[in-house]
Protein backbone atom coordinates (compact mmCIF):
# COMPACT_ATOMS: atom_id res chain seq x y z
CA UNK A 1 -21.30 36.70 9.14
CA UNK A 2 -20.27 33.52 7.21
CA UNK A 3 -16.60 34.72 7.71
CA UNK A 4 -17.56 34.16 12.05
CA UNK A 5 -18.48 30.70 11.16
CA UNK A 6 -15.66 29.81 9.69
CA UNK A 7 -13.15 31.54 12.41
CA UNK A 8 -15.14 29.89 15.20
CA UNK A 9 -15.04 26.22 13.63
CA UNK A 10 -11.12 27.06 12.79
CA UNK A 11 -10.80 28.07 16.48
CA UNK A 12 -12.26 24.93 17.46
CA UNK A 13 -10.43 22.77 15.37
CA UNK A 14 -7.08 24.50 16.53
CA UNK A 15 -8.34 24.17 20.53
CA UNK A 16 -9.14 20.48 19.70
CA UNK A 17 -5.96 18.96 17.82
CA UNK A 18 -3.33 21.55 18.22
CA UNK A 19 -3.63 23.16 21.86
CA UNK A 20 -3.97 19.68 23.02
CA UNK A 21 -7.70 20.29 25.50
CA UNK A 22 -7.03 17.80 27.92
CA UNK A 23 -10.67 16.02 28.32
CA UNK A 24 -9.88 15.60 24.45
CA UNK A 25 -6.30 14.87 23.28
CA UNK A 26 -4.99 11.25 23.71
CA UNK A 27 -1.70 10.70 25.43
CA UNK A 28 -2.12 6.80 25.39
CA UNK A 29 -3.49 4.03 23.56
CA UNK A 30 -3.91 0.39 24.66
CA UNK A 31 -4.67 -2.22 22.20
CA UNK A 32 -5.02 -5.24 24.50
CA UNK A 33 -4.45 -8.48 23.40
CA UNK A 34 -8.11 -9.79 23.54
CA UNK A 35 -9.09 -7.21 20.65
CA UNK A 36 -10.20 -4.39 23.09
CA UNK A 37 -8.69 -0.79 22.98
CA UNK A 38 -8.09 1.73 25.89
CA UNK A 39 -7.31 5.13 25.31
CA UNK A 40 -6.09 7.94 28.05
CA UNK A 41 -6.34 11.57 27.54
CA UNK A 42 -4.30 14.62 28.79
CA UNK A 43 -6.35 14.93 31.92
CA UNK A 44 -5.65 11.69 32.76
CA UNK A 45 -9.06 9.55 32.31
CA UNK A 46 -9.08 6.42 30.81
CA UNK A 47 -11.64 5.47 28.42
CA UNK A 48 -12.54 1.78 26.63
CA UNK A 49 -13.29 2.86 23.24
CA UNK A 50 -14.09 0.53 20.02
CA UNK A 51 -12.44 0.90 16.64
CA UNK A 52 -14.42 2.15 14.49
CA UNK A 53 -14.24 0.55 10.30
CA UNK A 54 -13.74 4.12 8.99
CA UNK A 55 -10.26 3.93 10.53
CA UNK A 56 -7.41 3.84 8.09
CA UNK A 57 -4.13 2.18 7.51
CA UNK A 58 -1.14 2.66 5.09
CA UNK A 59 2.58 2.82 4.66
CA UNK A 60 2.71 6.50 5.84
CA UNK A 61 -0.10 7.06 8.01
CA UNK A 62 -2.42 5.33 10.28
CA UNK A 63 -5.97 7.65 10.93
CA UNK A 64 -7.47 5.24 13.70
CA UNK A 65 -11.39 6.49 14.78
CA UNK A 66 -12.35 5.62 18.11
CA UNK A 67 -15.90 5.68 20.11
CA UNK A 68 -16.30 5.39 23.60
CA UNK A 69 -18.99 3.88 25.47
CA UNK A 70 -20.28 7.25 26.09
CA UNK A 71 -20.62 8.03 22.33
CA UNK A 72 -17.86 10.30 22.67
CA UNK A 73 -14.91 10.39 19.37
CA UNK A 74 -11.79 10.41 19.26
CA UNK A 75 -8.94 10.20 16.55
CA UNK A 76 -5.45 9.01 16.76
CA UNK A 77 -2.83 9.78 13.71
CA UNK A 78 -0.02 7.54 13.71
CA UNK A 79 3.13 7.91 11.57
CA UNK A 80 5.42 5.60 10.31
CA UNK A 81 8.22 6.79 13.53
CA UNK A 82 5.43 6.35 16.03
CA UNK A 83 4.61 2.85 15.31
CA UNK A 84 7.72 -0.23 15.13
CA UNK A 85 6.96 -1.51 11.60
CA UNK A 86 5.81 -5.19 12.51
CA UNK A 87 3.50 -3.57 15.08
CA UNK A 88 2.46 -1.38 12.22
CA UNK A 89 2.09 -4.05 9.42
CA UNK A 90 0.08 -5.91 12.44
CA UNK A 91 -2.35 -3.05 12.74
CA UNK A 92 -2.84 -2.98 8.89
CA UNK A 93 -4.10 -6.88 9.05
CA UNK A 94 -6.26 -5.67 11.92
CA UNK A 95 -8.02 -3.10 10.06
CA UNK A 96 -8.57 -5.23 6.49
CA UNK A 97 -10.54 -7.91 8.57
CA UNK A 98 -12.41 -5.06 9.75
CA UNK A 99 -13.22 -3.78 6.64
């Protein structure tokens, strides 16, 4: 039974992050210049989301945690040949005042 659990929550974490469900997977983000963020997903809705301080920020990978206004979460990952490095080294700055 245990061994259903763990298939089911693999499943899920496979439909979420790797098969890309639209209502869930970000195509977009926004960081607008007044400190806001806007994120868009697959099926095309936008949603204002806030940063959240467990996000995370290095040379090699950015793990940015997002709420929206309807308490829903998302995450973006962000490598190093997704991000322009002074828009990268900005982010990092962003995230220490934060913390």
């Amino acid at each position: 039974m245990a061994s259903f659990g763990l298939l089911s929550s693999a499943f899920y974490y496979v439909a979420k992050h790797q098969a890309y469900w639209p209502p869930l997977a970000v195509s977009a983000l926004k960081w607008r210049e007044w400190g806001g963020w806007e994120l868009y997903t697959l099926d095309g809705k936008r949603h204002a989301v806030q940063l959240l301080p467990n996000s995370y920020s290095s040379a090699m990978i950015s793990i940015l945690n997002f709420r929206s206004l309807k308490a829903r979460r998302f995450t973006v990952v962000l490598t190093p040949d997704l991000l322009p490095t002074e828009k990268a080294r900005h982010l990092k700055r962003r995230l220490n005042i934060l913390h």
